[in-house]
Protein backbone atom coordinates (compact mmCIF):
# COMPACT_ATOMS: atom_id res chain seq x y z
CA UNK A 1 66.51 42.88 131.52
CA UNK A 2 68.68 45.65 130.17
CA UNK A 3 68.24 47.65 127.58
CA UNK A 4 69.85 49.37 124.35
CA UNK A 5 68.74 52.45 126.71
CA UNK A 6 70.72 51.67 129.63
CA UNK A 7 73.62 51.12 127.60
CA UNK A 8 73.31 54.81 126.08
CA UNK A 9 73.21 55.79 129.39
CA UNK A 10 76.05 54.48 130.75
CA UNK A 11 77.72 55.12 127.17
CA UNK A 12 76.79 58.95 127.74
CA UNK A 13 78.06 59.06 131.35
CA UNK A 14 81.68 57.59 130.60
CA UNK A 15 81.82 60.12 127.38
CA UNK A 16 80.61 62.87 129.25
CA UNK A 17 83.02 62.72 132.38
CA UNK A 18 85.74 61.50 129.58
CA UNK A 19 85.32 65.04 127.95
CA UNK A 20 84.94 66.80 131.27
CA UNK A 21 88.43 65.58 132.59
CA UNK A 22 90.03 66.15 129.06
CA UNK A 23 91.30 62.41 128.93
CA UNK A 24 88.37 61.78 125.68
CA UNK A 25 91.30 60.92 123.33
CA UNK A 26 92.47 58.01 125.55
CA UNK A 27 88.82 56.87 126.76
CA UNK A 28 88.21 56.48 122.82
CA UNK A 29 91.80 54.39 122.45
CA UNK A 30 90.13 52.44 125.21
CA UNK A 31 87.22 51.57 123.58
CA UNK A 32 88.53 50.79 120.29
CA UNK A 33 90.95 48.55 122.08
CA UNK A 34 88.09 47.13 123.82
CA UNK A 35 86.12 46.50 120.75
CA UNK A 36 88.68 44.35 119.54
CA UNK A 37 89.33 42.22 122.54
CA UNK A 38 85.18 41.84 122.29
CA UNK A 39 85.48 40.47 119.07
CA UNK A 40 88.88 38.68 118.86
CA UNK A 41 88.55 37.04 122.58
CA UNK A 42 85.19 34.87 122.51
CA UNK A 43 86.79 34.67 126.43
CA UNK A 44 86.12 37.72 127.18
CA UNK A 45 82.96 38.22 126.05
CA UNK A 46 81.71 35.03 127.92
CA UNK A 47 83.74 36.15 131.61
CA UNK A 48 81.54 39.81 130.99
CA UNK A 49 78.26 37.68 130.36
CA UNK A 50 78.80 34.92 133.35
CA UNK A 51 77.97 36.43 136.69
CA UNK A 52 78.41 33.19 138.62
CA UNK A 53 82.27 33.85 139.45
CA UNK A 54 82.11 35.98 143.14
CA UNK A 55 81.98 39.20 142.54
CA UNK A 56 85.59 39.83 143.90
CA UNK A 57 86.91 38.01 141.91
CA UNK A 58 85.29 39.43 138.74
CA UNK A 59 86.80 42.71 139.75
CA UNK A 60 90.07 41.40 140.63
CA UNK A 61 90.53 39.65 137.36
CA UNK A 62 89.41 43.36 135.41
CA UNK A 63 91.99 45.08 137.49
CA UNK A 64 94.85 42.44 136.55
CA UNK A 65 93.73 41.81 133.05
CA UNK A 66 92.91 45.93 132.06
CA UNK A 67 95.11 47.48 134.97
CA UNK A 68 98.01 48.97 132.82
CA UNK A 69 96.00 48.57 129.73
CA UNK A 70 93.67 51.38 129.74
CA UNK A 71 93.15 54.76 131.38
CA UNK A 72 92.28 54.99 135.20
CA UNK A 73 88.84 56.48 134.09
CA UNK A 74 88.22 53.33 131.57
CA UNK A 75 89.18 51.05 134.36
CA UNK A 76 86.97 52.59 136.91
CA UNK A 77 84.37 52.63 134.49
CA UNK A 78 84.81 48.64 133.90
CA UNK A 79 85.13 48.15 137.40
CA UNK A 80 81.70 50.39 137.50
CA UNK A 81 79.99 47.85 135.19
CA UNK A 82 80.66 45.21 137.16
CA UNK A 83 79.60 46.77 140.64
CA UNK A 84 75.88 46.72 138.79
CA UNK A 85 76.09 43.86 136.75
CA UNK A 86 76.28 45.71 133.81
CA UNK A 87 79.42 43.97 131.80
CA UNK A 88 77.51 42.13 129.87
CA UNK A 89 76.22 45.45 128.07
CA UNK A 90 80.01 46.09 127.23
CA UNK A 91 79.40 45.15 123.24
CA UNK A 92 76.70 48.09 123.29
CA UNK A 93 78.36 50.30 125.66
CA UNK A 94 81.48 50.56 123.63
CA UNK A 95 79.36 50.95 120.42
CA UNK A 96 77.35 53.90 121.65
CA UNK A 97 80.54 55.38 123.34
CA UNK A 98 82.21 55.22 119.79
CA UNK A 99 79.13 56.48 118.01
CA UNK A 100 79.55 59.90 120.57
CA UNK A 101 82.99 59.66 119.88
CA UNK A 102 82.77 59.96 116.31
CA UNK A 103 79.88 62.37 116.33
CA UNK A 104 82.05 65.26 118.29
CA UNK A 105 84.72 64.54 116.20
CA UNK A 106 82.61 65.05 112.90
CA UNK A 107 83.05 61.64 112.05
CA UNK A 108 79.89 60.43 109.81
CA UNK A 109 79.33 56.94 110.48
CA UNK A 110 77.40 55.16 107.18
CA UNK A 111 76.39 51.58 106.67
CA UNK A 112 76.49 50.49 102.91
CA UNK A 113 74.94 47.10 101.67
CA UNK A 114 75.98 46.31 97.85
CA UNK A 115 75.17 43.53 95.78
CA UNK A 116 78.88 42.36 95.02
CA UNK A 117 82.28 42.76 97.11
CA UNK A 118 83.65 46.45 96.20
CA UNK A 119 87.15 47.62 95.81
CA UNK A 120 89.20 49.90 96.91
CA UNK A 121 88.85 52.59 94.42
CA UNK A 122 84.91 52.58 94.54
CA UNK A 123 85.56 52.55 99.14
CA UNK A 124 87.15 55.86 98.57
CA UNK A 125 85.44 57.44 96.06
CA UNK A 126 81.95 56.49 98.43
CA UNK A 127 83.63 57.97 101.28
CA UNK A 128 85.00 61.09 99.19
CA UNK A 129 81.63 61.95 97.85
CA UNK A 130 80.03 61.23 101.29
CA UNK A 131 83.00 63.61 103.12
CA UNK A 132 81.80 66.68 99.82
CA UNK A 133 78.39 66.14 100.77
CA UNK A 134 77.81 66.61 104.46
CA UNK A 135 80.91 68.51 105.18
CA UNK A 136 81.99 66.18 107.83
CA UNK A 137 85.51 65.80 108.57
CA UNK A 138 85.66 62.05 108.01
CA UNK A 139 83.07 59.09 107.53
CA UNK A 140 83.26 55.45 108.43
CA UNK A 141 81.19 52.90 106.43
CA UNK A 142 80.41 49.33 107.90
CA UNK A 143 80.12 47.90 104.14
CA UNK A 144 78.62 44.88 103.52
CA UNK A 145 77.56 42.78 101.14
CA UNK A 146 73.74 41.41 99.91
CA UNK A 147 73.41 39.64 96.77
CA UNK A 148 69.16 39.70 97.11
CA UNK A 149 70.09 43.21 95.71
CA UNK A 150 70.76 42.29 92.68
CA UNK A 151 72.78 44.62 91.70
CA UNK A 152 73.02 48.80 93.32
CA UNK A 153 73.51 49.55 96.60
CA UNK A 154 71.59 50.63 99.85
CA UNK A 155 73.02 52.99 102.56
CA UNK A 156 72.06 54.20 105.45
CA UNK A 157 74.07 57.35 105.95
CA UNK A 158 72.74 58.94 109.61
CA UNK A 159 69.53 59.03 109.65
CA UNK A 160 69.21 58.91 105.86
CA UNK A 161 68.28 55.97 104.07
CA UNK A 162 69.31 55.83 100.29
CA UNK A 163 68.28 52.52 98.08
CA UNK A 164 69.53 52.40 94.60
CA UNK A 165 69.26 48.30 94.12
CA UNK A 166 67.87 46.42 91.62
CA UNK A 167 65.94 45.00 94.27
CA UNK A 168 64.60 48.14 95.49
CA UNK A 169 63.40 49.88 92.34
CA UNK A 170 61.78 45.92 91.94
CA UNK A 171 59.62 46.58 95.29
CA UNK A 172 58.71 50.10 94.16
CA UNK A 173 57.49 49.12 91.00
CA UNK A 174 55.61 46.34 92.72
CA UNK A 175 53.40 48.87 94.88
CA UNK A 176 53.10 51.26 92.45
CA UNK A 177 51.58 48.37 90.25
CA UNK A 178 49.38 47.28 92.67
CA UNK A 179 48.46 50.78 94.20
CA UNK A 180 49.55 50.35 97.69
């Protein structure tokens, strides 16, 4: 079974040696790219998870497929993957690669739950205030949307958690009533 772990690992390695050979800017086009064939392509994600094609051919359809797609390092990396069996990781691979990505670049990353759909306007003013606060040089919120809150918001901004929802302040009040 493989693990969130092993993915950081391998995430770590193909940043590191990314960085090393100065080619991070187009291992991070890569992955982006990748992302979205991940999610657009419900092909692709099955060939990564479906180890009963022979192994040659696995290899031979990443080299025709990503070939002149992506950098030589991204493609040896893929090809990598394979070799161990380790494709089917790709979803979390590219994740943690971005996350390491974002993290040299000073890019916050932020996940914001609110009760109702937001707009524009209130997006930017988030990621403004968020951009004031921590100094980084950008931020990039996964929003989504929970209507058990009620109403407010929750984030998770790092490390920090923030919960300013109807439903939260509901749950506090409910311990503090019953003294746990």
């Amino acid at each position: 079974m493989h693990t969130r772990q092993t993915s950081r690992r391998y995430a770590r390695a193909w940043f590191d040696l990314a960085r090393e050979r100065g080619v991070l800017a187009a291992a991070d086009a890569d992955a982006l790219a990748l992302e979205q064939v991940w999610r657009e392509v419900p092909e692709f994600a099955a060939f990564c998870g479906n180890y009963q094609l022979h192994p040659a051919r696995r290899r031979e359809l990443i080299a025709t497929i990503f070939g002149k797609r992506v950098a030589p390092l991204t493609l040896r990396f893929l090809s990598l993957l394979e070799s161990r069996r380790r494709l089917d990781r790709l979803a979390d691979i590219l994740d943690e690669f971005r996350r390491l990505s974002e993290r040299a670049a000073g890019v916050l990353r932020a996940t914001v739950t609110t009760a109702v759909e937001t707009d524009e306007a209130l997006r930017t003013a988030v990621i403004e205030a968020l951009q004031r606060r921590t100094g980084a040089r950008g931020v990039r919120i996964d929003w989504k949307v929970d209507a058990g809150l009620i109403a407010g918001a929750q984030a998770l901004v790092g490390d920090t958690w923030v919960d300013v929802s109807v439903a939260g302040r509901l749950a506090r009040m409910r311990r503090a009533v019953s003294g746990s």
